[in-house]
Protein backbone atom coordinates (compact mmCIF):
# COMPACT_ATOMS: atom_id res chain seq x y z
CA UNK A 1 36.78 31.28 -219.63
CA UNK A 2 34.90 32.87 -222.44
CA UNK A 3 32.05 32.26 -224.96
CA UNK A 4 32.87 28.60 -226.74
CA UNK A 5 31.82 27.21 -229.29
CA UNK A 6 29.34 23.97 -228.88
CA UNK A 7 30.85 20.61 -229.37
CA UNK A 8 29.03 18.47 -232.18
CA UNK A 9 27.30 15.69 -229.84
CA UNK A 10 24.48 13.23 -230.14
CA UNK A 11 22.96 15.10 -233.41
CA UNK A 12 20.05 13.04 -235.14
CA UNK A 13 20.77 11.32 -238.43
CA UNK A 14 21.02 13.35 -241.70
CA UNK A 15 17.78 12.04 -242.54
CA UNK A 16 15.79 13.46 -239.63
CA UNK A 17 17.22 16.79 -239.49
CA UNK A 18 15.32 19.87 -240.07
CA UNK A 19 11.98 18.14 -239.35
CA UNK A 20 9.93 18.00 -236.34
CA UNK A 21 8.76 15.00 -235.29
CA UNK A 22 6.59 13.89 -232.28
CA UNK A 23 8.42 11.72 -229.57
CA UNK A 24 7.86 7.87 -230.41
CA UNK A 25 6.74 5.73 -227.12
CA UNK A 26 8.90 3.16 -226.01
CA UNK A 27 12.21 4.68 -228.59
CA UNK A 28 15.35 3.77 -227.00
CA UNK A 29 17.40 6.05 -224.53
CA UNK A 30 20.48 7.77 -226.31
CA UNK A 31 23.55 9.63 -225.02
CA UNK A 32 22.99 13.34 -224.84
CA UNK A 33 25.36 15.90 -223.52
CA UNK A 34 25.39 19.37 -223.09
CA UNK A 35 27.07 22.60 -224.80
CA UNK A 36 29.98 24.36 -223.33
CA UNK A 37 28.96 27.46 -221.07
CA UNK A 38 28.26 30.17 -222.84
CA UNK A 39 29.37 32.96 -219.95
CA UNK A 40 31.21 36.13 -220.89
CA UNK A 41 33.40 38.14 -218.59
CA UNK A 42 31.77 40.19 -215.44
CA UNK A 43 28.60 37.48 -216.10
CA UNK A 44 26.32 38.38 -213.19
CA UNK A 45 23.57 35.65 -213.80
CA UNK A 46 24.04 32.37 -214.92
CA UNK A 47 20.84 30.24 -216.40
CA UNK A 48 20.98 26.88 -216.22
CA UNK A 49 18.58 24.36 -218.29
CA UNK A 50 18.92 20.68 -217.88
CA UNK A 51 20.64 19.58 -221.10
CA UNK A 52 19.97 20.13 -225.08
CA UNK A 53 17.05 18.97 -226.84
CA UNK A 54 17.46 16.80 -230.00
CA UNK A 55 16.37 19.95 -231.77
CA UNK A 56 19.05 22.03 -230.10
CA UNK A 57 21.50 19.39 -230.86
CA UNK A 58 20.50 19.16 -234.63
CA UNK A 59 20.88 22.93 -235.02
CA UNK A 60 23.57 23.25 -232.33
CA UNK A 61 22.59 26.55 -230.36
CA UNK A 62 20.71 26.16 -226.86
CA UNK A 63 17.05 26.68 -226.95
CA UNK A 64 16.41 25.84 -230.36
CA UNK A 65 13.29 24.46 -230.20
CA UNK A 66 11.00 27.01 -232.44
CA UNK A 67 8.15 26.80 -229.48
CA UNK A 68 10.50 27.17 -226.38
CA UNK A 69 9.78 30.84 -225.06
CA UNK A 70 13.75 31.29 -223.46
CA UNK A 71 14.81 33.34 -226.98
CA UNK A 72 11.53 35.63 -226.96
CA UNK A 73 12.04 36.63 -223.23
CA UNK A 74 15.21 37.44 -223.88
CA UNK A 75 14.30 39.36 -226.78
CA UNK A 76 11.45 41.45 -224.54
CA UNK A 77 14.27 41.70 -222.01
CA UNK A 78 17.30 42.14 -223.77
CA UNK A 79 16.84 42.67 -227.05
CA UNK A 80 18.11 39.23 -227.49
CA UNK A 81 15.62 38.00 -229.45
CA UNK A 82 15.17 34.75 -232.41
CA UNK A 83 15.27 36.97 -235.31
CA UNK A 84 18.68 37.88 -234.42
CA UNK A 85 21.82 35.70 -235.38
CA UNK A 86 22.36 32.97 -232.55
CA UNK A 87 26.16 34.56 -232.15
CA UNK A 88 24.61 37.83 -231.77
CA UNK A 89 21.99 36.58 -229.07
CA UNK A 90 24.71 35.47 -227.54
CA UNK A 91 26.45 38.49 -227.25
CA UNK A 92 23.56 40.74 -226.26
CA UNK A 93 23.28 38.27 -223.53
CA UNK A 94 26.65 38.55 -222.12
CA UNK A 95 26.15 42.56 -222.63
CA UNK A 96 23.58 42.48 -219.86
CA UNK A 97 25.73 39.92 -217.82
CA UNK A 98 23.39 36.81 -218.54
CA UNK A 99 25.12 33.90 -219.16
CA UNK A 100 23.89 30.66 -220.06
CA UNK A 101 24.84 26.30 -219.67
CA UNK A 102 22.97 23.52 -218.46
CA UNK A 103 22.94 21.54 -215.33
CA UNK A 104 23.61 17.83 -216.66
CA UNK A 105 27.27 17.42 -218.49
CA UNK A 106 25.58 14.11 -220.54
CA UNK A 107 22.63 11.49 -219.53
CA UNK A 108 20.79 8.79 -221.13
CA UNK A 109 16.96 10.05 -222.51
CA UNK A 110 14.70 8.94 -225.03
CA UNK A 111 13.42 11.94 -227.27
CA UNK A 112 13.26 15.54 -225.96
CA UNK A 113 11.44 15.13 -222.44
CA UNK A 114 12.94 16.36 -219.34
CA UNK A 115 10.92 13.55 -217.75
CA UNK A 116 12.30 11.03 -219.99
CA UNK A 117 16.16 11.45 -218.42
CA UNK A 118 17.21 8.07 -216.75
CA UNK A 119 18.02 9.15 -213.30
CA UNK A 120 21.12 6.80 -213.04
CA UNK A 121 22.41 8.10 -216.50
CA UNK A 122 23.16 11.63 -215.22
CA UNK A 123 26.34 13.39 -214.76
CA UNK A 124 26.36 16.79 -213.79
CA UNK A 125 28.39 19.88 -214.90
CA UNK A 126 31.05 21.34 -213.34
CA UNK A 127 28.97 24.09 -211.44
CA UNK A 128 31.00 24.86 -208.55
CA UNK A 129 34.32 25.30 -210.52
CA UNK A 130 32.82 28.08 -212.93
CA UNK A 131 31.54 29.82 -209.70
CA UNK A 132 34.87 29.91 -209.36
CA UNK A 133 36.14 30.91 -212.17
CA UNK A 134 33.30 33.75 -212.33
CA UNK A 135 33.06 35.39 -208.97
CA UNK A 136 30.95 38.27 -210.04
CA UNK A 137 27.95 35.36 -210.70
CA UNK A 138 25.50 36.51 -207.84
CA UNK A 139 22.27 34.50 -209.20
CA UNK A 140 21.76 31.35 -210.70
CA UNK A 141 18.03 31.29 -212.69
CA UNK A 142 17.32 27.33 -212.97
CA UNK A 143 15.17 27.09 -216.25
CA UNK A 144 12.45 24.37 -215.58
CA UNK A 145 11.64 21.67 -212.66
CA UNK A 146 13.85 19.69 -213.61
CA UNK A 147 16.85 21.88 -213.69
CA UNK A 148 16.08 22.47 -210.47
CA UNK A 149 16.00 18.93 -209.23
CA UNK A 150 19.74 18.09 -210.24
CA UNK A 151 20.61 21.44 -209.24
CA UNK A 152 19.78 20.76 -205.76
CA UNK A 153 20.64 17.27 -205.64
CA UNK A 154 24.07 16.79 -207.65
CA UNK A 155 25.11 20.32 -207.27
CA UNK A 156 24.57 22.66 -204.09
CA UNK A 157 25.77 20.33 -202.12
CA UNK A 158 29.11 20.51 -203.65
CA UNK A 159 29.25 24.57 -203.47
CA UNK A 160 30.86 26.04 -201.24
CA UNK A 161 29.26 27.80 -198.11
CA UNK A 162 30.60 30.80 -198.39
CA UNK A 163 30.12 30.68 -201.67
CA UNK A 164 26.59 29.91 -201.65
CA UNK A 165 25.62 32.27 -199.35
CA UNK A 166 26.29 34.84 -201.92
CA UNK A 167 24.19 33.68 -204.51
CA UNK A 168 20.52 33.77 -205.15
CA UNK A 169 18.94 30.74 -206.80
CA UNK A 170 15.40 31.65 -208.70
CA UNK A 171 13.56 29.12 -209.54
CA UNK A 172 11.78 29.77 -212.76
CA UNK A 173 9.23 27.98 -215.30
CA UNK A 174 10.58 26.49 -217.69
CA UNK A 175 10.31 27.98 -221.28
CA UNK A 176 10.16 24.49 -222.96
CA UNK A 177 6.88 24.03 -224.90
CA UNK A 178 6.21 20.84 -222.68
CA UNK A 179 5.25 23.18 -220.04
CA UNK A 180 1.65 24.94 -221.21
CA UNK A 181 0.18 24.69 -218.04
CA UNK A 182 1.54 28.18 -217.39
CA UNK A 183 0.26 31.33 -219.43
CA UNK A 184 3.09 33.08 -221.52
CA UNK A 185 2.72 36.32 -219.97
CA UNK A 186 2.85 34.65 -215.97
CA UNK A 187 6.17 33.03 -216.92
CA UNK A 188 7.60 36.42 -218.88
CA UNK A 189 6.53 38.19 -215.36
CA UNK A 190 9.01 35.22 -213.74
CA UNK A 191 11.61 35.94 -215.91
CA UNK A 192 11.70 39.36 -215.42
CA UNK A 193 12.87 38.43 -211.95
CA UNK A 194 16.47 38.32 -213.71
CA UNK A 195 16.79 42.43 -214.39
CA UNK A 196 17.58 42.73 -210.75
CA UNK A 197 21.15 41.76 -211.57
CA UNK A 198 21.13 42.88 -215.24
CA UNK A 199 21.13 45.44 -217.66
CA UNK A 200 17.76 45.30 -219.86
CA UNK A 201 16.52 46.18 -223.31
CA UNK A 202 17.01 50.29 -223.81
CA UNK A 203 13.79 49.93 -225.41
CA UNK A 204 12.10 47.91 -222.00
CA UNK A 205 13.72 50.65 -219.92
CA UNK A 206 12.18 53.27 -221.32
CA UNK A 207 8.69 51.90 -221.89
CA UNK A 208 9.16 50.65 -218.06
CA UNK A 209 10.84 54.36 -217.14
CA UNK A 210 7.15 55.68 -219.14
CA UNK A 211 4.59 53.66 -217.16
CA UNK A 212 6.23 54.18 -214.06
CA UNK A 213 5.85 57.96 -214.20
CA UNK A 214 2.27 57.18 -215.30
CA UNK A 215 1.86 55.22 -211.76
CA UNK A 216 3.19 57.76 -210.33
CA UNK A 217 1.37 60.61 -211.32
């Protein structure tokens, strides 16, 4: 299994794309599912977000939202950054062994929210089987409270023991723009959490590599 390409699914009307708009109260629930994982070979984490945003849909690339904060941590830890062409994000990603997919395969959700997901709509990815199929994974970074909730709920339980003894799950604030509560640079210290088990930015190793010689002098 290898980088694919996202399936079109439940992208706005013509009309609506390329504009912002605020959620609407009371707007009916709508079908949304997620990408395909984007994991390359000898991935060592794996993020997992709950499922696209209408915004991520419309422009079909994860994270697309011009406010979420998941594409600038990457790019301070990875070089992966928004100014770069999604494809190449993508591979700078899988570079430093970071892959990415979401933890709902589809569910039912009016708008954008995370808290707007009808519980009995969801349906969970396929976790355990690309586990499987990607033995070197040895964390999974769950991207948001959420994430977290249907990780633990529809998924662990159906990983198996051995299996999950040899991974460690991080849970991590999520980047969306819903969640302000949290200062930028707290939640970039979070994230960092992931260069245990991958390969960073040159340019962060070195400036790291600088001001730890200046601690330790």
């Amino acid at each position: 299994m290898s980088v694919s390409r996202p399936r079109r699914a439940a992208i706005p009307p013509r009309g609506q794309r390329g504009r912002s708009k605020p959620e609407v109260v009371g707007s009916p629930a709508v079908r949304v599912a997620s990408f395909p994982p984007q994991v390359g070979a000898g991935c060592r984490v794996l993020v997992l977000g709950t499922v696209p945003s209408l915004r991520s849909l419309e422009m079909q690339q994860s994270y697309a939202h011009p406010h979420n904060l998941f594409w600038p941590f990457m790019g301070e830890l990875y070089g992966a950054g928004p100014d770069l062409p999604y494809s190449e994000r993508i591979a700078r990603l899988h570079a430093a062994g970071v892959g990415i997919w979401d933890v709902l395969k589809h569910c039912e959700r009016p708008g954008s929210l995370d808290s707007s997901i009808l519980v009995d709509s969801e349906v969970a990815n396929d976790i355990p089987a690309l586990l499987d199929a990607y033995p070197t994974i040895e964390a999974i970074a769950l991207n948001g409270g959420k994430a977290q909730q249907v990780f633990a709920r529809r998924i662990a339980p159906h990983i198996d023991k051995e299996r999950r003894s040899r991974l460690e799950i991080l849970a991590l604030p999520s980047t969306s723009p819903a969640n302000a509560s949290i200062p930028r640079n707290v939640k970039l210290e979070r994230w960092s959490a992931l260069l245990r088990w991958t390969t960073p930015n040159p340019t962060r190793r070195m400036r790291d590599d600088r001001a730890r010689i200046a601690t330790d002098r």
